[in-house]
C-alpha atoms as a PDB file:
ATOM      1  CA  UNK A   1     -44.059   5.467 -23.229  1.00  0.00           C
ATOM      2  CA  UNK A   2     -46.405   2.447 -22.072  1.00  0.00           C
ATOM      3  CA  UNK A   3     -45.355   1.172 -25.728  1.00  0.00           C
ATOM      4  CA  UNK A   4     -41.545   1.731 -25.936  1.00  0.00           C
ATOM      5  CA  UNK A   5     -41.306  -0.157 -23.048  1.00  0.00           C
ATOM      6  CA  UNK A   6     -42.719  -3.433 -24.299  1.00  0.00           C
ATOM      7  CA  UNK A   7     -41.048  -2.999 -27.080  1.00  0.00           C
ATOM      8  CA  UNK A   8     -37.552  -2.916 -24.781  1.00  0.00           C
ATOM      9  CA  UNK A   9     -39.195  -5.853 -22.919  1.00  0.00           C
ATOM     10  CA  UNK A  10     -39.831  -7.661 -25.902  1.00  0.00           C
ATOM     11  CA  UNK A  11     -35.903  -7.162 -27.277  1.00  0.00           C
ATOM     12  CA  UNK A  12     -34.953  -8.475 -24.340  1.00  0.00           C
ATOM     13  CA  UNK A  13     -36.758 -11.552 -23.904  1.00  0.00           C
ATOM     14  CA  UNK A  14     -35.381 -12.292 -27.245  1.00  0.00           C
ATOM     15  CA  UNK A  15     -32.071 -11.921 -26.149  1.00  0.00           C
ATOM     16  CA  UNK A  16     -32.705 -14.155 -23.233  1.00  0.00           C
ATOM     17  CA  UNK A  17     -33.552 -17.028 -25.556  1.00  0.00           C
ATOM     18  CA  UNK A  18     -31.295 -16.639 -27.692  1.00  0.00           C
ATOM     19  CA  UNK A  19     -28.515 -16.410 -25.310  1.00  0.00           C
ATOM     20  CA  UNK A  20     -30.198 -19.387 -23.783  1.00  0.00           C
ATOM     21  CA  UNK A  21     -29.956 -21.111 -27.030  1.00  0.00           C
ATOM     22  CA  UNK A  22     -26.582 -20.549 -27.925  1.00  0.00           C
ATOM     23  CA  UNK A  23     -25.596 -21.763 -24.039  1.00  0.00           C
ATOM     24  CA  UNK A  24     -27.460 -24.922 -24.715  1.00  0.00           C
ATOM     25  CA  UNK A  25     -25.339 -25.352 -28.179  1.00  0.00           C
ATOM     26  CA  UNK A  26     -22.117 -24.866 -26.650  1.00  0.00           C
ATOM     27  CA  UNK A  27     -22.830 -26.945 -23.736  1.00  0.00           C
ATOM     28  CA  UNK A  28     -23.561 -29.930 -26.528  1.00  0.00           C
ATOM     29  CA  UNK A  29     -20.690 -29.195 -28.556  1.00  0.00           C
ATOM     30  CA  UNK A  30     -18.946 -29.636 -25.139  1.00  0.00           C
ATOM     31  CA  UNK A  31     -20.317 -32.744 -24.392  1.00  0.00           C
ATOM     32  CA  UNK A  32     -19.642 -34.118 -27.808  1.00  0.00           C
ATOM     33  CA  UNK A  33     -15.735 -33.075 -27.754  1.00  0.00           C
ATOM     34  CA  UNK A  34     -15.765 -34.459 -23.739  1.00  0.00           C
ATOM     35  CA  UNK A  35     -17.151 -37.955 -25.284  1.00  0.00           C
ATOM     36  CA  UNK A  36     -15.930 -40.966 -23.550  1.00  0.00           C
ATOM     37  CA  UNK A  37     -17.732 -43.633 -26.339  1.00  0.00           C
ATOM     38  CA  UNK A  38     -15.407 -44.376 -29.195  1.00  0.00           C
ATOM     39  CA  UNK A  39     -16.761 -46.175 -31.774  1.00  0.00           C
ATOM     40  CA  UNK A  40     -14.696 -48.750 -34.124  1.00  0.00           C
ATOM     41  CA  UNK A  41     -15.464 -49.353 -37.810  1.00  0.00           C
ATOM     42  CA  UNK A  42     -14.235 -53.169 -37.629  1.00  0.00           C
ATOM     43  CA  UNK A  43     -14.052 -56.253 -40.066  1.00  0.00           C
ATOM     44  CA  UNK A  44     -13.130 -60.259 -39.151  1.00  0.00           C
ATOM     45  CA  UNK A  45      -9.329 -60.358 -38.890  1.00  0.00           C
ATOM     46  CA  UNK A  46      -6.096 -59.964 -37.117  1.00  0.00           C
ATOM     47  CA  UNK A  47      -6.213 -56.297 -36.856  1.00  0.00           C
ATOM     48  CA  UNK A  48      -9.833 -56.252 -34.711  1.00  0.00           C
ATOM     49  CA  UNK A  49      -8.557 -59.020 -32.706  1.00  0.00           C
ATOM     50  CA  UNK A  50      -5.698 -56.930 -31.472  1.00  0.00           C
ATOM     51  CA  UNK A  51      -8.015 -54.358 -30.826  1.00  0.00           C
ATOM     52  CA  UNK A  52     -10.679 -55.887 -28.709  1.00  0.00           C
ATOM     53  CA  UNK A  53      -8.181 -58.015 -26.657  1.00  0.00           C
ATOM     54  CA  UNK A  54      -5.335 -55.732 -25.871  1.00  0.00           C
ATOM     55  CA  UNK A  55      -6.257 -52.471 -26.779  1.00  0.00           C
ATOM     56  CA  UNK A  56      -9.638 -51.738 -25.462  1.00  0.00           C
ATOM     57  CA  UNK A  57      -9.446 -52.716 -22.010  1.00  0.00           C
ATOM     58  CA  UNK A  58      -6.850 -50.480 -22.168  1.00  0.00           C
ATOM     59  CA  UNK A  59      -9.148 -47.748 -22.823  1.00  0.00           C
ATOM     60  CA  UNK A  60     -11.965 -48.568 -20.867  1.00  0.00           C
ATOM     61  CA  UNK A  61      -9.654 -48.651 -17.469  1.00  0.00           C
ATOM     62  CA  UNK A  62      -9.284 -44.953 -18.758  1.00  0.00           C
ATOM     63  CA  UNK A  63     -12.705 -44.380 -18.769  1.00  0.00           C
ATOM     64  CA  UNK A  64     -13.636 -44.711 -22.333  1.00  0.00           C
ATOM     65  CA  UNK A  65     -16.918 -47.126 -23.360  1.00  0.00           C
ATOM     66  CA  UNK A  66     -15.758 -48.621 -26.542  1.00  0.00           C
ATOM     67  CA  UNK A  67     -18.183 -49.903 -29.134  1.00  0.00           C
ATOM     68  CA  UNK A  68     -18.000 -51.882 -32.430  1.00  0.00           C
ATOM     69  CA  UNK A  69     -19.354 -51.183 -35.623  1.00  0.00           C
ATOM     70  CA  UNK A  70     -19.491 -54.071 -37.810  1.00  0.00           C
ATOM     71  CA  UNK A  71     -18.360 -54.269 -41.564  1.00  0.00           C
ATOM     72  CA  UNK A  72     -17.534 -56.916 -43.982  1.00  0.00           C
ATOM     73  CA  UNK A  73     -15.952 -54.213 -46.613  1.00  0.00           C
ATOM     74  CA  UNK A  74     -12.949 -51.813 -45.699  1.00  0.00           C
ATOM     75  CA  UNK A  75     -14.499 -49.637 -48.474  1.00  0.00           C
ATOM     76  CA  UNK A  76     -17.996 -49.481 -45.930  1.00  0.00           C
ATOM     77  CA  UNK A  77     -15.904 -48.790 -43.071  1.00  0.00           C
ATOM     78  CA  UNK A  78     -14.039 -45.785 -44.241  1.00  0.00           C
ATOM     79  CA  UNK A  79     -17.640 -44.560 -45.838  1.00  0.00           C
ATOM     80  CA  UNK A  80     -19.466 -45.166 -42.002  1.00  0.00           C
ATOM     81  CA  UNK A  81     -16.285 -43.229 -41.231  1.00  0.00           C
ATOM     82  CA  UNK A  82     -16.249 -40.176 -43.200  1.00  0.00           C
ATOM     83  CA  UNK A  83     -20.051 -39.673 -42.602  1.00  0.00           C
ATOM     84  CA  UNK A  84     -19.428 -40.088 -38.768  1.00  0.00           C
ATOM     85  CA  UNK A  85     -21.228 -43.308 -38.190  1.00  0.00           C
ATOM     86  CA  UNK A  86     -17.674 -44.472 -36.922  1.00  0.00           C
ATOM     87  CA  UNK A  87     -14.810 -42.557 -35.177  1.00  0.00           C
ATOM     88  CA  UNK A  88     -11.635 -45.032 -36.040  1.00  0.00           C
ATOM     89  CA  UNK A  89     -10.538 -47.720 -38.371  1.00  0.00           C
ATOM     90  CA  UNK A  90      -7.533 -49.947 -37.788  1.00  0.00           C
ATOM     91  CA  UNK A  91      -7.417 -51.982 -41.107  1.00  0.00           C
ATOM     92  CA  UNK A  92      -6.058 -49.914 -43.705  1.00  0.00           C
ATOM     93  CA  UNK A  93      -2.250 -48.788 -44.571  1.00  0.00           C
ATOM     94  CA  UNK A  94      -1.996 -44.822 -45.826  1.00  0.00           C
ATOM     95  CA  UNK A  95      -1.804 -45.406 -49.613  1.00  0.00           C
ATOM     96  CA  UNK A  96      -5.294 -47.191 -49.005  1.00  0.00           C
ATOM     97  CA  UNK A  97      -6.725 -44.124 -47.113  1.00  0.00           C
ATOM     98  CA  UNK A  98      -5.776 -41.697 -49.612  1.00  0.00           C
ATOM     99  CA  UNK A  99      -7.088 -43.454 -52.787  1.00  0.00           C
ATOM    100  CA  UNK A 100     -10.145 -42.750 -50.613  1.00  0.00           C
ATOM    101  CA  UNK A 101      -9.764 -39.561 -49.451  1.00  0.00           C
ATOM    102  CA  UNK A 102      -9.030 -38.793 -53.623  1.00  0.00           C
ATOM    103  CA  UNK A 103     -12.100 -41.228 -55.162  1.00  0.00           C
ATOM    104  CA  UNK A 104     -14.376 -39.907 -52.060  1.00  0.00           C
ATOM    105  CA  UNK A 105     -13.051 -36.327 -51.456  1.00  0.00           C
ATOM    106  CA  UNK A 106     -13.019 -37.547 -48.094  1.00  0.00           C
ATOM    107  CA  UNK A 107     -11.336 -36.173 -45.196  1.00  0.00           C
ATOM    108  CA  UNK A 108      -9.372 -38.809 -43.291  1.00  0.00           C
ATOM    109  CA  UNK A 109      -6.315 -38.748 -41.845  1.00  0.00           C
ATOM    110  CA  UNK A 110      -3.908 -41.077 -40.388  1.00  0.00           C
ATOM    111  CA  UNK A 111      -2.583 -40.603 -36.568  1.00  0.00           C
ATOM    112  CA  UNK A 112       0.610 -43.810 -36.635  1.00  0.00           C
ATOM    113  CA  UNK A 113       1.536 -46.822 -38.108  1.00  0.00           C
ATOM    114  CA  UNK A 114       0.594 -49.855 -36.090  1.00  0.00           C
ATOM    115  CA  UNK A 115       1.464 -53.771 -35.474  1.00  0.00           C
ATOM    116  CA  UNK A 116       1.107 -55.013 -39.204  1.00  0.00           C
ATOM    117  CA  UNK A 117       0.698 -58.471 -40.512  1.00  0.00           C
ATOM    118  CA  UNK A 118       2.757 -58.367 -43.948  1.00  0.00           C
ATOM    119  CA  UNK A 119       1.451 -59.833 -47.036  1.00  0.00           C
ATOM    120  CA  UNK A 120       2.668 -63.238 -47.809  1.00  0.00           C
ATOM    121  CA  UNK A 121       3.398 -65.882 -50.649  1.00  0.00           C
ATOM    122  CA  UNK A 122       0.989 -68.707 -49.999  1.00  0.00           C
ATOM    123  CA  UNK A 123       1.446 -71.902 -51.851  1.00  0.00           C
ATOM    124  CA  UNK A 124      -1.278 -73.542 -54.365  1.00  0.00           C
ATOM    125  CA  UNK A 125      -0.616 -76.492 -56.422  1.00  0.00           C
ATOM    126  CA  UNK A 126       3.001 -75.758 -56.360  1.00  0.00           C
ATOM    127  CA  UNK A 127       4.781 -75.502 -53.083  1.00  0.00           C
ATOM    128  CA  UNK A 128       8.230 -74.178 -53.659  1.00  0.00           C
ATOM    129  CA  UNK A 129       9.265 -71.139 -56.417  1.00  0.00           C
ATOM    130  CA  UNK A 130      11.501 -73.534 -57.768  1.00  0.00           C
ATOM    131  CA  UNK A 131       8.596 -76.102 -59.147  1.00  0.00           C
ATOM    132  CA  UNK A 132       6.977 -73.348 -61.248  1.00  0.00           C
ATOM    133  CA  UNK A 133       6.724 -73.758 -64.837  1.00  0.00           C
ATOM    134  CA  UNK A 134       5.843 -72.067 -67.928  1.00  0.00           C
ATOM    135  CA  UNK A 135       1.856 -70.868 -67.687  1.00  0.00           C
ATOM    136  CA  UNK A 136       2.024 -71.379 -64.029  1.00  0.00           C
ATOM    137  CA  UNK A 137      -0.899 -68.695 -62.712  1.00  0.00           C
ATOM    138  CA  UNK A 138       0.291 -66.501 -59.973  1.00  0.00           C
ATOM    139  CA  UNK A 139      -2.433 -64.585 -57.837  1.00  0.00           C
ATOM    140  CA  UNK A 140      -2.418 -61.015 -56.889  1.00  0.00           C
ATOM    141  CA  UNK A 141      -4.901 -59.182 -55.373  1.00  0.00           C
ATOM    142  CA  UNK A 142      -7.164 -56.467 -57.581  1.00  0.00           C
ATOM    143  CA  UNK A 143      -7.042 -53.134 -54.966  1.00  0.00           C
ATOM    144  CA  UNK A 144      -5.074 -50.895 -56.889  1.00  0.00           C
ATOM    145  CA  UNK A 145      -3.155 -50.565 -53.685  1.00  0.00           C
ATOM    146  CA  UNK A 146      -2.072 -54.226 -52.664  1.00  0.00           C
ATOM    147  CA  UNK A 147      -1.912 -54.657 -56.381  1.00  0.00           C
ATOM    148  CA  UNK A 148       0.948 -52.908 -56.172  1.00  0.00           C
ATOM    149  CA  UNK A 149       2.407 -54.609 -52.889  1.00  0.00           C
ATOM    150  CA  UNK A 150       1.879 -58.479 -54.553  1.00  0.00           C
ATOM    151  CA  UNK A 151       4.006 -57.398 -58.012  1.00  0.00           C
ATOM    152  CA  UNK A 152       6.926 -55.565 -55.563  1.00  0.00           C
ATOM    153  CA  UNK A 153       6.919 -58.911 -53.423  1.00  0.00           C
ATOM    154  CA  UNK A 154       7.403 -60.747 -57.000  1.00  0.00           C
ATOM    155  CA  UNK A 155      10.212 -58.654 -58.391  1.00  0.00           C
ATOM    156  CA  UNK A 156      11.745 -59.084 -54.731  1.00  0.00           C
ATOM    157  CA  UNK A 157      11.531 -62.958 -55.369  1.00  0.00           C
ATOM    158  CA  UNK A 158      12.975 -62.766 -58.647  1.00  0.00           C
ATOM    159  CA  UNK A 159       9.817 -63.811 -60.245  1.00  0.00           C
ATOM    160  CA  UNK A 160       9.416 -60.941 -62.294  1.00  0.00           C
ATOM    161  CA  UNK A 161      10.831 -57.260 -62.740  1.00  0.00           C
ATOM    162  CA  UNK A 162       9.141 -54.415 -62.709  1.00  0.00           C
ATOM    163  CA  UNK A 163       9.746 -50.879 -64.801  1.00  0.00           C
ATOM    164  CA  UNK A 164      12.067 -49.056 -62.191  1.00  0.00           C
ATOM    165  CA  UNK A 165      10.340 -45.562 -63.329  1.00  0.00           C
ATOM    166  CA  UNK A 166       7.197 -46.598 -62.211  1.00  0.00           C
ATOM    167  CA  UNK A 167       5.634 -45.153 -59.269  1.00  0.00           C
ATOM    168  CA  UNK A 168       5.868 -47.787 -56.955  1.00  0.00           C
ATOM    169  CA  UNK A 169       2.172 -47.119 -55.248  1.00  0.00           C
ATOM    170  CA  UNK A 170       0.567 -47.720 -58.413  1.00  0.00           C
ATOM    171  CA  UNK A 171       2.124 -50.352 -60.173  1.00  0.00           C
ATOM    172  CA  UNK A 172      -0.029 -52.731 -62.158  1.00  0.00           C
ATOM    173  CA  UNK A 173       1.360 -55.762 -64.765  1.00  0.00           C
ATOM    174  CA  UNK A 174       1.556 -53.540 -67.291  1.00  0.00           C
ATOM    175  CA  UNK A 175       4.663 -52.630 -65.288  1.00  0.00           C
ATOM    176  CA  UNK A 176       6.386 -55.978 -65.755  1.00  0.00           C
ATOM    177  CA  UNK A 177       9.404 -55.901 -68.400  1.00  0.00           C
ATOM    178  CA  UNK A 178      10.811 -59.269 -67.374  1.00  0.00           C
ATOM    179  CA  UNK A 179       9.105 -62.667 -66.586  1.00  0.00           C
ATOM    180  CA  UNK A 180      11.813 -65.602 -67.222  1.00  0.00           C
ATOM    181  CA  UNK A 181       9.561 -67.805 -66.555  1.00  0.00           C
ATOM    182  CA  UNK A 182       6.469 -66.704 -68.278  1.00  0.00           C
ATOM    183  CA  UNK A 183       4.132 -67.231 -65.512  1.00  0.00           C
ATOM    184  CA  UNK A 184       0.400 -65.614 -65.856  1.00  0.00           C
ATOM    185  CA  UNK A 185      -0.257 -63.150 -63.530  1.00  0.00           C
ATOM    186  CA  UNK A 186      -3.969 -63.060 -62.439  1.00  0.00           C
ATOM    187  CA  UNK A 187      -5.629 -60.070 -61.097  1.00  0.00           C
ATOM    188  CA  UNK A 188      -8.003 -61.630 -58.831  1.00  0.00           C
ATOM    189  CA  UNK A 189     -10.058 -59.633 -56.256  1.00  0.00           C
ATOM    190  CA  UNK A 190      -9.227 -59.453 -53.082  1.00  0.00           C
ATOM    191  CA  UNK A 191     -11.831 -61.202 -50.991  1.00  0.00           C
ATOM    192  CA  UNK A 192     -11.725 -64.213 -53.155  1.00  0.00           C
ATOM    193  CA  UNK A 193      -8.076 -64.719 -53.681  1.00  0.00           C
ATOM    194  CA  UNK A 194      -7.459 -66.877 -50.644  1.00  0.00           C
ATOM    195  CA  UNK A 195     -10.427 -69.212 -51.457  1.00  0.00           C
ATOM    196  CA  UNK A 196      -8.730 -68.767 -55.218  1.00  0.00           C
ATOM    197  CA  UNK A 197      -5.453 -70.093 -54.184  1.00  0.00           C
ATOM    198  CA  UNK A 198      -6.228 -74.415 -54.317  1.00  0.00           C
ATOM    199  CA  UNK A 199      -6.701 -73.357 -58.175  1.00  0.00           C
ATOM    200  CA  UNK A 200      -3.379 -70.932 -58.510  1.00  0.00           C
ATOM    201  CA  UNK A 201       0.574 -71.724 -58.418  1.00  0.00           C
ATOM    202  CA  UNK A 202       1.002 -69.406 -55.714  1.00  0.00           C
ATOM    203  CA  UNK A 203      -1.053 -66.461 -54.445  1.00  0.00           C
ATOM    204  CA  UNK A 204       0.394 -62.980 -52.639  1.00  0.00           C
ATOM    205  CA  UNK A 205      -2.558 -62.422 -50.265  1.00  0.00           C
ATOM    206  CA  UNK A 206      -2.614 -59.625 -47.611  1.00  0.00           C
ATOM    207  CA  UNK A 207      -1.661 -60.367 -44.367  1.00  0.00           C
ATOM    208  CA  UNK A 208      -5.396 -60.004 -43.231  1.00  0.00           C
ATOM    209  CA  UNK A 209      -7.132 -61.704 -46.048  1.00  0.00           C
ATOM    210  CA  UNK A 210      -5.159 -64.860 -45.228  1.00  0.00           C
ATOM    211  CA  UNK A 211      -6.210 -64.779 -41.615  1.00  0.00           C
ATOM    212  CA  UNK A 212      -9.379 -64.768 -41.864  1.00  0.00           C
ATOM    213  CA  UNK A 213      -9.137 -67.803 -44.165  1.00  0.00           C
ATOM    214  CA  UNK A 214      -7.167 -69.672 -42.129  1.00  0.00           C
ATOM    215  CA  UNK A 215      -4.311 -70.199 -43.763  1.00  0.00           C
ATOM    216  CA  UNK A 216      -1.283 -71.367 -41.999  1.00  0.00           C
ATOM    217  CA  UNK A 217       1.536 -68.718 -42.047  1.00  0.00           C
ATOM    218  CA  UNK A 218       4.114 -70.827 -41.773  1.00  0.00           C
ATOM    219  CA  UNK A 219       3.409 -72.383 -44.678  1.00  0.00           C
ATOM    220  CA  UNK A 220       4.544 -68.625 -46.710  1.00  0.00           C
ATOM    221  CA  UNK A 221       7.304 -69.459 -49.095  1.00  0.00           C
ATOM    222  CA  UNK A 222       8.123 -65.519 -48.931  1.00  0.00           C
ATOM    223  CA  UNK A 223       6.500 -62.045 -46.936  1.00  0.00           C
ATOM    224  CA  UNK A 224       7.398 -58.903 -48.032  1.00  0.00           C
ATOM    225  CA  UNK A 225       9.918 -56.151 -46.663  1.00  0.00           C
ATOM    226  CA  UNK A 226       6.912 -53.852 -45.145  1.00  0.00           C
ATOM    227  CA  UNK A 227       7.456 -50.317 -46.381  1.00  0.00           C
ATOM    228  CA  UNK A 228       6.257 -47.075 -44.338  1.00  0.00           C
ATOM    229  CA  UNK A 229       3.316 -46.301 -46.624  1.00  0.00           C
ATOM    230  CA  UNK A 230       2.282 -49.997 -46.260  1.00  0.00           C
ATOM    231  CA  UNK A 231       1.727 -50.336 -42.665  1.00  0.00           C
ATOM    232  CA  UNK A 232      -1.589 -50.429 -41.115  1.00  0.00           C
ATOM    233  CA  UNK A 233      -2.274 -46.515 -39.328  1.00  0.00           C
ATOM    234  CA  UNK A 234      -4.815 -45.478 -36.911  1.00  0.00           C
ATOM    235  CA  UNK A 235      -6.994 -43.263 -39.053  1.00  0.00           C
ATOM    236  CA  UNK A 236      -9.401 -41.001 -38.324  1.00  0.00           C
ATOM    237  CA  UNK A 237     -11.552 -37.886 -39.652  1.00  0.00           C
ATOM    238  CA  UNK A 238      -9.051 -35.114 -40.018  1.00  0.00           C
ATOM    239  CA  UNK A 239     -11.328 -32.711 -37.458  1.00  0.00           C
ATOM    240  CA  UNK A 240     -10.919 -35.491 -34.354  1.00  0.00           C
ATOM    241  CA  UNK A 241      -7.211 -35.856 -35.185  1.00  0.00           C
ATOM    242  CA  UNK A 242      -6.164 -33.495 -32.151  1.00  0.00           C
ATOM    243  CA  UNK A 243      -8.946 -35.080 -29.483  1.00  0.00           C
ATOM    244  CA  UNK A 244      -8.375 -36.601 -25.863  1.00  0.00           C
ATOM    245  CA  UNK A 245      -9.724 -39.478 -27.439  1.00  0.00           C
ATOM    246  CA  UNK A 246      -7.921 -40.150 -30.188  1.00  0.00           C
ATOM    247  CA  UNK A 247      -4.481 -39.391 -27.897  1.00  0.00           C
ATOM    248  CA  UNK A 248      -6.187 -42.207 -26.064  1.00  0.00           C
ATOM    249  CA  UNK A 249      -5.742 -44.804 -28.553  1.00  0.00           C
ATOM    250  CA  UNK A 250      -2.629 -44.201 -29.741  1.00  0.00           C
ATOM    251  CA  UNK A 251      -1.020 -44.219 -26.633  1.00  0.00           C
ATOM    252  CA  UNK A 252      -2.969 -47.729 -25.220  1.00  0.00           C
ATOM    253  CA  UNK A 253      -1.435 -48.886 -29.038  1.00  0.00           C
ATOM    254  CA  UNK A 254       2.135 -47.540 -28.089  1.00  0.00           C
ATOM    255  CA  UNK A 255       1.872 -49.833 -24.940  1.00  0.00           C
ATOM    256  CA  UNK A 256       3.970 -52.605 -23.019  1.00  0.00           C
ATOM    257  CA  UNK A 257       0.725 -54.726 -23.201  1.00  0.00           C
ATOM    258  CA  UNK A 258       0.301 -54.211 -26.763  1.00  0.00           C
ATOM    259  CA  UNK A 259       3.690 -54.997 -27.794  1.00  0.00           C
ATOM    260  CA  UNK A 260       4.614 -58.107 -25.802  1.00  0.00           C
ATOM    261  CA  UNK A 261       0.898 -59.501 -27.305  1.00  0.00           C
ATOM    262  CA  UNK A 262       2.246 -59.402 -30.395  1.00  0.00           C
ATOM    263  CA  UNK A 263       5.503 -60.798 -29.503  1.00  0.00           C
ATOM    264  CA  UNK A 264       3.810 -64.011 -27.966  1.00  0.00           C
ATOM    265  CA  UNK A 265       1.602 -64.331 -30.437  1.00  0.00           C
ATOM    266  CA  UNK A 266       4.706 -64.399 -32.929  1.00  0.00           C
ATOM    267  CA  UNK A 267       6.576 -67.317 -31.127  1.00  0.00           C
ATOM    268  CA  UNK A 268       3.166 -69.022 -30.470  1.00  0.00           C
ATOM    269  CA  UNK A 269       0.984 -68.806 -32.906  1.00  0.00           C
ATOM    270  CA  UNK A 270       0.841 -70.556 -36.627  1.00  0.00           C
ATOM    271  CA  UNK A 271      -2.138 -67.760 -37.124  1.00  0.00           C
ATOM    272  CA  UNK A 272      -0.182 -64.642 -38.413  1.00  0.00           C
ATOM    273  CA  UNK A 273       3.031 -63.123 -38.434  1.00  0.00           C
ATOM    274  CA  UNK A 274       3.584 -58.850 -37.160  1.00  0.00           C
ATOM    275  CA  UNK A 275       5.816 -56.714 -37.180  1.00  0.00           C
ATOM    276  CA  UNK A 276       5.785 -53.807 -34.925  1.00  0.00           C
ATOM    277  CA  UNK A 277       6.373 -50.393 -36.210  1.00  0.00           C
ATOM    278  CA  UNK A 278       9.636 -48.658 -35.362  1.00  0.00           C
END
């Protein structure tokens, strides 16, 4: 008897710890989903500028301690991202995301478009599309994505034309059936295009890449006619897509502060040019 009842005692110790156990794992997984620290996977440029100066004073008057994770490659960011070193990224439109997602098998997911700077036609050597000759080397950038972006904003110039049965995220020159005036289209990549440019015609250069060179906007001979799939998104892991947090963000982005920023910094600013999404 003396026996079975140790034995019971025993059990039910057991029990007790692990009961105390799983308490103390719920009460963590709590604590984790209740999280007011959101972490940003950020780069130099426009995009983190909008961020840090409109949008996350936003959040911290709601209670949320916002912190920075530095990158100098969008490709790091969405890795830091996916492994959960970083909870958002604000730099990359949804074709980007899911060339990812498909190279990666990552698991991102974008929330909503946001304020976008377009990608632009920046002059080289030649300053107007109507000084280009023959052999005249055009710069695009080499991200199968924005690749495809530079060679629509050509065709919508008139420079070249483009197959029209070719999907139009994943164009490439061996899409181009026209080019009247036989101009060489170089494939450059993307971080060195805009220090490329002095030694080009012309260059197409994402919005972003051009900021953080410098470059004067209003010097752009053309920008492009921003489609859905190009606009920058608030993306996230797939599994945080439905958090407090996230909510957060995307309504401090859907706000009167952010949007008149943007406005002022379009009539006052040579920097960069947005557009808002719809």
């Amino acid at each position: 008897m003396h026996k079975f009842k140790t034995a019971v005692l025993a059990v039910l110790a057991l029990l007790t710890l692990g009961a105390c156990g799983s308490n103390q794992a719920s009460q963590n997984e709590a604590a984790a989903e209740d999280s007011q620290d959101i972490r940003l996977a950020t780069s130099p440029g426009p995009y983190s500028d909008l961020f840090l100066d409109v949008v996350k004073p936003i959040l911290e008057e709601d209670g949320y301690k916002v912190e920075t994770v530095e990158f100098t490659d969008l490709r790091e960011a969405d890795v830091a991202l996916e492994e959960k070193a970083a909870d958002l990224n604000i730099e990359q439109h949804t074709l980007y995301m899911e060339n990812f997602n498909e190279e990666k098998d990552a698991h991102l997911t974008n929330i909503q478009p946001l304020p976008t700077v377009p990608m632009a036609i920046f002059p080289g050597q030649k300053d107007s599309f109507d000084s280009l000759e023959a052999g005249d080397q055009i710069g695009v950038p080499d991200d199968p994505s924005n690749l495809s972006r530079a060679l629509l904003l050509l065709e919508k110039e008139g420079l070249i034309t483009l197959d029209p049965n070719a999907d139009k995220a994943n164009l490439n020159v061996e899409h181009i059936t026209e080019n009247p005036k036989n101009l060489k289209i170089e494939v450059i990549s993307s971080p060195n295009l805009a220090r490329t440019t002095p030694d080009l015609a012309l260059a197409a250069i994402p919005g972003s890449r051009a900021f953080d060179a410098g470059i004067d906007f209003q010097t752009a001979l053309a920008y492009e006619d921003v489609a859905p799939e190009f606009m920058l998104q608030l993306v996230v892991r797939e599994e945080d897509k439905d958090k407090d947090w996230v909510k957060a963000v995307s309504k401090a982005y859907k706000s009167d502060q952010v949007k008149d920023a943007v406005e002022k910094i379009n009539q006052e600013s040579s920097q960069a040019y947005w557009i808002l999404p719809e």
